[in-house]
PDB file of N, CA and C in Angstrom:
ATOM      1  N   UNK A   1      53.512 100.218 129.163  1.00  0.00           N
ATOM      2  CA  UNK A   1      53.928 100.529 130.522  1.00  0.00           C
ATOM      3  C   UNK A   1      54.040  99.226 131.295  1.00  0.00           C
ATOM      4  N   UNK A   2      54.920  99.052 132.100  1.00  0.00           N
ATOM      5  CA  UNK A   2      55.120  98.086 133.235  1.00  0.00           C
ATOM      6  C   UNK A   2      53.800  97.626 133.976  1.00  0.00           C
ATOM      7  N   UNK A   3      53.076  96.684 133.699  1.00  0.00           N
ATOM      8  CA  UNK A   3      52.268  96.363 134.524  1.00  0.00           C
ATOM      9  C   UNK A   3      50.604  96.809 134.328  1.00  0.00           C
ATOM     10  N   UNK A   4      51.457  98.013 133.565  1.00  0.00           N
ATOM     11  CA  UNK A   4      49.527  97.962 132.777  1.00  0.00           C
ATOM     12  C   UNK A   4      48.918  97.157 132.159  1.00  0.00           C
ATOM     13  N   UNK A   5      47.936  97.510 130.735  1.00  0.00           N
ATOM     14  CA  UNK A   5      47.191  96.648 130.336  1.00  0.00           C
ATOM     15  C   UNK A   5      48.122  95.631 129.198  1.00  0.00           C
ATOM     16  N   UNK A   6      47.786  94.422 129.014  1.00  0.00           N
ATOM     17  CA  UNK A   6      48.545  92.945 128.591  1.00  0.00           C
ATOM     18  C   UNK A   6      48.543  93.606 126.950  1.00  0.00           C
ATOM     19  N   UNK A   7      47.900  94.957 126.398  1.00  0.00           N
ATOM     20  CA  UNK A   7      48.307  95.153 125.143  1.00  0.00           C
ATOM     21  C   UNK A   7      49.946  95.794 124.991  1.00  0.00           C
ATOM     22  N   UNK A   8      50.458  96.232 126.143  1.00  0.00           N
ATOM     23  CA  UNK A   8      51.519  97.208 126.146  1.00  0.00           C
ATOM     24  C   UNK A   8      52.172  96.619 126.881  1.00  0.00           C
ATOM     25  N   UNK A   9      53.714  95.974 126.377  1.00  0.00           N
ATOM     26  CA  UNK A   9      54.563  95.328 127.414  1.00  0.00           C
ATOM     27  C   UNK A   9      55.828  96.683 127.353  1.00  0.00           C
ATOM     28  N   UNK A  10      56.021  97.696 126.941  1.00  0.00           N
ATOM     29  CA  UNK A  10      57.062  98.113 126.933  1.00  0.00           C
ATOM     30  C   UNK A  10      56.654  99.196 127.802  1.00  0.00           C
ATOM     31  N   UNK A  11      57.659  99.911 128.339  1.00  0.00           N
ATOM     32  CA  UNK A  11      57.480 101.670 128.969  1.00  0.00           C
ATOM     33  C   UNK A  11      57.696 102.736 127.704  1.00  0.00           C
ATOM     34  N   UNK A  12      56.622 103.618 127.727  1.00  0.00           N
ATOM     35  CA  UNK A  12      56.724 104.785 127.030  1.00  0.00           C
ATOM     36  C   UNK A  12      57.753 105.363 126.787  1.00  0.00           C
ATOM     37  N   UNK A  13      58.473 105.876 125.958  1.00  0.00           N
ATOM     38  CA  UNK A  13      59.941 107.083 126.300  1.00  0.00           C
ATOM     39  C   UNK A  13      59.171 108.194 126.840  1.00  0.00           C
ATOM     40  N   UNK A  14      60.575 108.639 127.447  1.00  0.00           N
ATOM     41  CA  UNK A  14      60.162 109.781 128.950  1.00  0.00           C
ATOM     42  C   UNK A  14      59.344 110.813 128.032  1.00  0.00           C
ATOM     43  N   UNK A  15      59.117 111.076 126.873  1.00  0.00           N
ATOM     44  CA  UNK A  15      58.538 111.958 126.081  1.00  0.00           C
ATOM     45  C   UNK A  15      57.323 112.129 125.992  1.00  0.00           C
ATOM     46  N   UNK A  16      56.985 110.637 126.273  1.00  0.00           N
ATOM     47  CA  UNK A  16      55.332 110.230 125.721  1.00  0.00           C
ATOM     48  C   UNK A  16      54.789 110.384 127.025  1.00  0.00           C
ATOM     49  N   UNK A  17      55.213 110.181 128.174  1.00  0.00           N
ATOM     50  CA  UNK A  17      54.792 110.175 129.596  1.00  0.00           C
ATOM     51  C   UNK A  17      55.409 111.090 130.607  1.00  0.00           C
ATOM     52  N   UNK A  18      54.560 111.423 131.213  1.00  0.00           N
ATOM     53  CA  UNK A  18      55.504 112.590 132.152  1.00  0.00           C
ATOM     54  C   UNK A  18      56.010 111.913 133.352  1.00  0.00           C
ATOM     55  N   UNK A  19      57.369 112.010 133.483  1.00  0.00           N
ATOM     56  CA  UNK A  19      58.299 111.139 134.379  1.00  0.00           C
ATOM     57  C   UNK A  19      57.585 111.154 135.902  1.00  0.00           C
ATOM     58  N   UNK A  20      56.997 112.494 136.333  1.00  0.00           N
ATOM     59  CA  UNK A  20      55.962 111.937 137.631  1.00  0.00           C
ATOM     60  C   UNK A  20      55.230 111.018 137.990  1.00  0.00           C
ATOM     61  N   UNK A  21      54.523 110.750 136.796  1.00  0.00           N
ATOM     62  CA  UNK A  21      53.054 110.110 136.816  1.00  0.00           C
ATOM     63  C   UNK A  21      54.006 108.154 136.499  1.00  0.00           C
ATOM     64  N   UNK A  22      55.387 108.169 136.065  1.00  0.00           N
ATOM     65  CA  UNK A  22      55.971 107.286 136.700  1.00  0.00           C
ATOM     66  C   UNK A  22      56.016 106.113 138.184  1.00  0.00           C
ATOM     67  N   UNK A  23      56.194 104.789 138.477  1.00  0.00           N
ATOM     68  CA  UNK A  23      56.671 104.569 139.388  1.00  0.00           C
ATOM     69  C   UNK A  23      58.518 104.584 139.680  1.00  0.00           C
ATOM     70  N   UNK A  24      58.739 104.650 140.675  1.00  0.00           N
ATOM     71  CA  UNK A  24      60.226 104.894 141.328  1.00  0.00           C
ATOM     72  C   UNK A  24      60.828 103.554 140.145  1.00  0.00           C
ATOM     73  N   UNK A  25      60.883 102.251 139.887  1.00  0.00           N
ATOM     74  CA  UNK A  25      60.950 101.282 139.212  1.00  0.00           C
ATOM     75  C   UNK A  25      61.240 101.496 137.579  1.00  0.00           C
ATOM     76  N   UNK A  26      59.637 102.124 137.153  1.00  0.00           N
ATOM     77  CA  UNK A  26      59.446 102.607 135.627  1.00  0.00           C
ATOM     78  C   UNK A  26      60.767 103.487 135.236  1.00  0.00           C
ATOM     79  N   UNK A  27      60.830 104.722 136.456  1.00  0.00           N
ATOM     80  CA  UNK A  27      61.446 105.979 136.056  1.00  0.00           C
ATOM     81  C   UNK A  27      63.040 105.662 136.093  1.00  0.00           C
ATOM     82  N   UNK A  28      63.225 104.711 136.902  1.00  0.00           N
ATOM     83  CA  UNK A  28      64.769 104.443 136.541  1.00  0.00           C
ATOM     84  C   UNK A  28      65.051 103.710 135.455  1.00  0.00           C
ATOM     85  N   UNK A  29      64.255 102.580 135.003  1.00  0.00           N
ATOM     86  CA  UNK A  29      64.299 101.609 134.323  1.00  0.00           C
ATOM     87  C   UNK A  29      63.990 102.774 132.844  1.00  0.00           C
ATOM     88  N   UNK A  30      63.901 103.261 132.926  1.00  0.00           N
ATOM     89  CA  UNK A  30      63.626 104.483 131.447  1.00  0.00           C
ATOM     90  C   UNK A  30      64.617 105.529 131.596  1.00  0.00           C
ATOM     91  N   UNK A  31      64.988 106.072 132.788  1.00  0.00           N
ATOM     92  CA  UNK A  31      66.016 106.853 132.760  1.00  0.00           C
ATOM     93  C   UNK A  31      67.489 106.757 132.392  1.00  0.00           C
ATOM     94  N   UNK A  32      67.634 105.916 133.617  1.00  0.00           N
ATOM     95  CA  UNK A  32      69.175 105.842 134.117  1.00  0.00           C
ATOM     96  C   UNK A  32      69.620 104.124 134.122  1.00  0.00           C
ATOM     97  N   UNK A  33      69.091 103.286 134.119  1.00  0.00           N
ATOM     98  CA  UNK A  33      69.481 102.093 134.236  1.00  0.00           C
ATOM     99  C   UNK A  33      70.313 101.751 133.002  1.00  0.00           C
ATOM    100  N   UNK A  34      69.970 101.657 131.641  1.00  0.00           N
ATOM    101  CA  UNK A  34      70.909 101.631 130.504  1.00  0.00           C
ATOM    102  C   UNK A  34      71.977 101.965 130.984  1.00  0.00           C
ATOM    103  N   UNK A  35      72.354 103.157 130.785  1.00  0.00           N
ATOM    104  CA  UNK A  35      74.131 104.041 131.370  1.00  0.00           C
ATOM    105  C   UNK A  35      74.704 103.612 131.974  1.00  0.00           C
ATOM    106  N   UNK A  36      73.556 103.341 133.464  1.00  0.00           N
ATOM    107  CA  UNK A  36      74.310 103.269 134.321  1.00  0.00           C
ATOM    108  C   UNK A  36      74.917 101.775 134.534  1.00  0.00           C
ATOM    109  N   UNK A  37      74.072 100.878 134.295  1.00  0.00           N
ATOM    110  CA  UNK A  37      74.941  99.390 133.717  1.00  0.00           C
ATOM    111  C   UNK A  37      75.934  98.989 132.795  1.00  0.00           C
ATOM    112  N   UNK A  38      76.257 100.229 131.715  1.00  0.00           N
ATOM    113  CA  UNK A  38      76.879 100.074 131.006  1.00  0.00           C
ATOM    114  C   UNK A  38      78.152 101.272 131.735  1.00  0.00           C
ATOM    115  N   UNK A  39      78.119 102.180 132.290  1.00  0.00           N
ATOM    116  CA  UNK A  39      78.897 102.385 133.271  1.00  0.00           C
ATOM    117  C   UNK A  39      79.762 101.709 134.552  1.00  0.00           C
ATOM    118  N   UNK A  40      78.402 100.552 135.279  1.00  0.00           N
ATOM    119  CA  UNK A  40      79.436  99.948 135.900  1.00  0.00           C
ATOM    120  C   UNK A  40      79.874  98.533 135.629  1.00  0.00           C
ATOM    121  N   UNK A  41      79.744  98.106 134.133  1.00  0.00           N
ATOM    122  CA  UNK A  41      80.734  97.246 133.472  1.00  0.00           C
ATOM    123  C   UNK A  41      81.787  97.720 132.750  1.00  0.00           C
ATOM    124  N   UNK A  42      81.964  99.409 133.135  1.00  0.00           N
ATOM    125  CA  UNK A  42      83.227  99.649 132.536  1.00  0.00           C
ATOM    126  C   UNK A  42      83.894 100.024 133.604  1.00  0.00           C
ATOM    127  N   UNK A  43      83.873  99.996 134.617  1.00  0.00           N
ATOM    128  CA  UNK A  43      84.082  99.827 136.460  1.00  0.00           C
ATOM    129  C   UNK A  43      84.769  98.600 136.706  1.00  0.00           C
ATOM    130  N   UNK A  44      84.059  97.917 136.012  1.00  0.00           N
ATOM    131  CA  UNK A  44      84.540  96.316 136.484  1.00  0.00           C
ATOM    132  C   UNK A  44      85.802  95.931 135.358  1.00  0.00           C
ATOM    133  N   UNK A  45      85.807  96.589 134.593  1.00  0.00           N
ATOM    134  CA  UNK A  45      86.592  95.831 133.534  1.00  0.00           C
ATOM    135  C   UNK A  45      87.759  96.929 133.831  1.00  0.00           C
ATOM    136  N   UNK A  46      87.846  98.070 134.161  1.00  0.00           N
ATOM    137  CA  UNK A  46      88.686  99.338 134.237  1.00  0.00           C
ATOM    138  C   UNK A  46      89.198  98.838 135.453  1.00  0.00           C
ATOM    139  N   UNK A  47      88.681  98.491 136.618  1.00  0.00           N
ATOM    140  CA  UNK A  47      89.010  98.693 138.141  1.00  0.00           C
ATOM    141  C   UNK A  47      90.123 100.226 138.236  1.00  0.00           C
ATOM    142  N   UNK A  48      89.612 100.775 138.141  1.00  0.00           N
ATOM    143  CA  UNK A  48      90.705 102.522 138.551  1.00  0.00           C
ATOM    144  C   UNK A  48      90.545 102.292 140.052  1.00  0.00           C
ATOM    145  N   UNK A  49      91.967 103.259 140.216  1.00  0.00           N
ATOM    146  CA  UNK A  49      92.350 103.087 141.673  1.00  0.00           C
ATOM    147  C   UNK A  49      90.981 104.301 142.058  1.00  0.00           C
ATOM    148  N   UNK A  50      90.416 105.269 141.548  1.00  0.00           N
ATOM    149  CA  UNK A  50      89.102 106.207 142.148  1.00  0.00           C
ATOM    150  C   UNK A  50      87.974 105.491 141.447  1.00  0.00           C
ATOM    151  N   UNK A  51      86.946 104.926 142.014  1.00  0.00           N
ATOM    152  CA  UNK A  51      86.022 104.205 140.961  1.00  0.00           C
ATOM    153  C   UNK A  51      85.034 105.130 141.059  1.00  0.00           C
ATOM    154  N   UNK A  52      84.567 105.274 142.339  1.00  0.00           N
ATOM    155  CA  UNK A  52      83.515 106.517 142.008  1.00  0.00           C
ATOM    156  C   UNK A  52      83.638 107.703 141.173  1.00  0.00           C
ATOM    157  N   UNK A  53      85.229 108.374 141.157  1.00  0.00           N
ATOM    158  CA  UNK A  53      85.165 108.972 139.953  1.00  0.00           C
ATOM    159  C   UNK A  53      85.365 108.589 138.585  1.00  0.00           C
ATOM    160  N   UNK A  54      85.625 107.606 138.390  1.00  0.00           N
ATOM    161  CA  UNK A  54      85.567 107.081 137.353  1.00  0.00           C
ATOM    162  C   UNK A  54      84.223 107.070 136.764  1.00  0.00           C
ATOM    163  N   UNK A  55      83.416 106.524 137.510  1.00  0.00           N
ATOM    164  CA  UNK A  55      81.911 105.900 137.336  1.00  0.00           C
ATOM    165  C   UNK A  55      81.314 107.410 136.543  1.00  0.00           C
ATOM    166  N   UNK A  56      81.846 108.659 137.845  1.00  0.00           N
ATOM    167  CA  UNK A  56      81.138 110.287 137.754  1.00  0.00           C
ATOM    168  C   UNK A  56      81.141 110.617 136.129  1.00  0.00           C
ATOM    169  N   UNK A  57      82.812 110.509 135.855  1.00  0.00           N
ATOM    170  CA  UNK A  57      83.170 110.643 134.523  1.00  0.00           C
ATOM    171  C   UNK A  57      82.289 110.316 133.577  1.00  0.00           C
ATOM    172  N   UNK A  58      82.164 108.989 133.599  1.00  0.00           N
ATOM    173  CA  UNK A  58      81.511 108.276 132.232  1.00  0.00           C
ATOM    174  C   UNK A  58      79.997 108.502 132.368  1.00  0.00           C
ATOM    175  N   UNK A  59      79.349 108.594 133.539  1.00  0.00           N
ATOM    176  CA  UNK A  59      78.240 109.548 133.419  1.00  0.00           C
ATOM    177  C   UNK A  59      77.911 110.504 132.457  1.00  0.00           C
ATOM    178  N   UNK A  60      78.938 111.548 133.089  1.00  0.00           N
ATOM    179  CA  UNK A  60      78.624 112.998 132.564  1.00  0.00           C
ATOM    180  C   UNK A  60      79.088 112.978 131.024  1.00  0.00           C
ATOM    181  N   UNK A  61      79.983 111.736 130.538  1.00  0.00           N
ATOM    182  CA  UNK A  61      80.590 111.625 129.397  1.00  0.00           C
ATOM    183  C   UNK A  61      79.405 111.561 128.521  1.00  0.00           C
ATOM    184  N   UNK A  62      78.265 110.866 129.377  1.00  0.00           N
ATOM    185  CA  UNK A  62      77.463 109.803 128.188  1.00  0.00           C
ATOM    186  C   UNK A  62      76.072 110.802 128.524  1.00  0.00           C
ATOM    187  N   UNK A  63      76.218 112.161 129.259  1.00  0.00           N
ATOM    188  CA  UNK A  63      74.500 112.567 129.486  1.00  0.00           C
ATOM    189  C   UNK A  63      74.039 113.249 128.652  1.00  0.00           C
ATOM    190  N   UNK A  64      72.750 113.051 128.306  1.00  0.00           N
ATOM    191  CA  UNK A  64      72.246 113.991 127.318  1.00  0.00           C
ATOM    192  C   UNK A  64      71.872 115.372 127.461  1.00  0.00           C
ATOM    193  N   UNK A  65      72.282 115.808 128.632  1.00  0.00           N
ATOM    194  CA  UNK A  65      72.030 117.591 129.702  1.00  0.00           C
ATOM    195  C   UNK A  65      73.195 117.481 129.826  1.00  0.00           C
ATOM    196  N   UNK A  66      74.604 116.955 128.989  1.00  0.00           N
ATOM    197  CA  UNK A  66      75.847 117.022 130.002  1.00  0.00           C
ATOM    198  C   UNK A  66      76.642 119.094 129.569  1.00  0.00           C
ATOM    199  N   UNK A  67      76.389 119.514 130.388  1.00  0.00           N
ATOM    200  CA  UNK A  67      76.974 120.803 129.729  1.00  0.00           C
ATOM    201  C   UNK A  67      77.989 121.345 130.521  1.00  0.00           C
ATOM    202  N   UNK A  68      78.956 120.135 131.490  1.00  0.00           N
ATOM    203  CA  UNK A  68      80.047 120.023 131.844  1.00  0.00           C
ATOM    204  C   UNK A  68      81.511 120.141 131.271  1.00  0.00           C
ATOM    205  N   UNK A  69      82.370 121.008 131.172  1.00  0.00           N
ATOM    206  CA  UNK A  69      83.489 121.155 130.657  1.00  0.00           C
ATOM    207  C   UNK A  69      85.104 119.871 130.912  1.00  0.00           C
ATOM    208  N   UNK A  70      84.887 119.472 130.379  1.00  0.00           N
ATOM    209  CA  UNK A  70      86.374 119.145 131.057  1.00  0.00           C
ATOM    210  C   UNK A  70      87.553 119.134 130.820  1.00  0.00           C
ATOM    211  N   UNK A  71      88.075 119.293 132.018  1.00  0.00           N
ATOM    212  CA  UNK A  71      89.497 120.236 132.046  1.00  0.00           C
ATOM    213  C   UNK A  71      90.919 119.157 132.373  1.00  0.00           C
ATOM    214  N   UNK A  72      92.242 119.644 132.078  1.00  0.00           N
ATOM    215  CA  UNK A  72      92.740 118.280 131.715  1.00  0.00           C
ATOM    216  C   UNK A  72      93.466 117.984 133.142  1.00  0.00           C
ATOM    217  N   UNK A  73      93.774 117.168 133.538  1.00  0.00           N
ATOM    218  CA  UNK A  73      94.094 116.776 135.170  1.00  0.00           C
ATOM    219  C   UNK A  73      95.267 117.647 135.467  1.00  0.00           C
ATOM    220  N   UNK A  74      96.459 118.445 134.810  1.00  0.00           N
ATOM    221  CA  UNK A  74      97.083 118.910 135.160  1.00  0.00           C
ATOM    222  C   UNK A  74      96.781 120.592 135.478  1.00  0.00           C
ATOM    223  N   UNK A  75      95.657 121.036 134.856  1.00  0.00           N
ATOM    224  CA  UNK A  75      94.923 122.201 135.404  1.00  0.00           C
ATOM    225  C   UNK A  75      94.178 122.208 136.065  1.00  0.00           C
ATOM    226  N   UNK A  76      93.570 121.191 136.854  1.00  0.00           N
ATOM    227  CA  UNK A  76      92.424 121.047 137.772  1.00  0.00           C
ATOM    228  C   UNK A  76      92.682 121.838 138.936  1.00  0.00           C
ATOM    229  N   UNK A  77      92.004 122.151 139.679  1.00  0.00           N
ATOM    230  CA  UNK A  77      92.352 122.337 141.404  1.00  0.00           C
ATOM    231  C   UNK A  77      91.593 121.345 142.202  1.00  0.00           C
ATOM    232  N   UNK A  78      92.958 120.729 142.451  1.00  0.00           N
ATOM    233  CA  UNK A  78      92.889 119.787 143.501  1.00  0.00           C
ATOM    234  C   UNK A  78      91.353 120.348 144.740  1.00  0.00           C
ATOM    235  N   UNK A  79      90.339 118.843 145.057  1.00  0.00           N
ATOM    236  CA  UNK A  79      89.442 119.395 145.934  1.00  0.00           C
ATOM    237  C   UNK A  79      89.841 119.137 147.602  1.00  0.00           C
ATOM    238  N   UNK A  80      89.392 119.895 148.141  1.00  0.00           N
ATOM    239  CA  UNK A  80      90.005 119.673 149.831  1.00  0.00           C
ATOM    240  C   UNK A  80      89.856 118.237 150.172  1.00  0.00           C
ATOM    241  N   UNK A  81      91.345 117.985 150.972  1.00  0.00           N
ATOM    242  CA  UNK A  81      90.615 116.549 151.614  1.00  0.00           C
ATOM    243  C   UNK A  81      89.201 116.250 152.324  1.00  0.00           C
ATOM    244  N   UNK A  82      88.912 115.147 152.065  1.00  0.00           N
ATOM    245  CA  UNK A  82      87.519 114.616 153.200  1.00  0.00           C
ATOM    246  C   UNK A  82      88.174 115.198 154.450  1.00  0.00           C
ATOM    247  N   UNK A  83      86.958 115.560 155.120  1.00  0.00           N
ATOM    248  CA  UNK A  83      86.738 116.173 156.735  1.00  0.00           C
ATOM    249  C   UNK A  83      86.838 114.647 157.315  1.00  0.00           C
ATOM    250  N   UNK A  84      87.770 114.504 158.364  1.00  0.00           N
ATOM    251  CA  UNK A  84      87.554 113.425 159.408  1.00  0.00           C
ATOM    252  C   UNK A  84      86.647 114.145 160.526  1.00  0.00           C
ATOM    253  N   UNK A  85      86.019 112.991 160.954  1.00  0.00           N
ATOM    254  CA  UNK A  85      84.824 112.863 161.644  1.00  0.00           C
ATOM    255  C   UNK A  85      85.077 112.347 163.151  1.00  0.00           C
ATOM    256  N   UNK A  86      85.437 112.527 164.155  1.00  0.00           N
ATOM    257  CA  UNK A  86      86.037 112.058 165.037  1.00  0.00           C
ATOM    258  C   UNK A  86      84.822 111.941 166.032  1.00  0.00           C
TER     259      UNK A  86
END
């Protein structure tokens, strides 16, 4: 674990430890940080004109709970424009 005792330099997999008993730091750095760095170097190298959806995509592409369908851009339904805020 991060910062515990000088016998253990690595973090547990989320298996061995229950993700609560985590700090905010540990739990990303075991969760989501892999992906998601390797997500936004394919951001940087892609530049798409939507990056946030881009980014969404390769998320859900790469999750291990991903039980998202996807459907091909010409069957989609378009989502409402953003609300302006005046």
């Amino acid at each position: 674990m991060l910062g515990g005792d000088e016998g253990s330099a690595t973090v547990a997999p989320p298996s061995e430890e229950p993700m609560r008993l985590l700090s905010v730091p540990e739990y990303l750095e075991s969760t989501v940080m892999a992906v998601l760095t390797e997500g936004l170097e394919d951001l940087c190298r892609q530049r798409p004109a939507n990056p946030v959806d881009h980014l969404a995509l390769f998320l859900l592409r790469r999750s291990k709970s991903n039980t998202v369908t996807e459907v091909p851009a010409k069957d989609a339904i378009p989502a409402e424009p953003p609300k302006k805020y005046e």
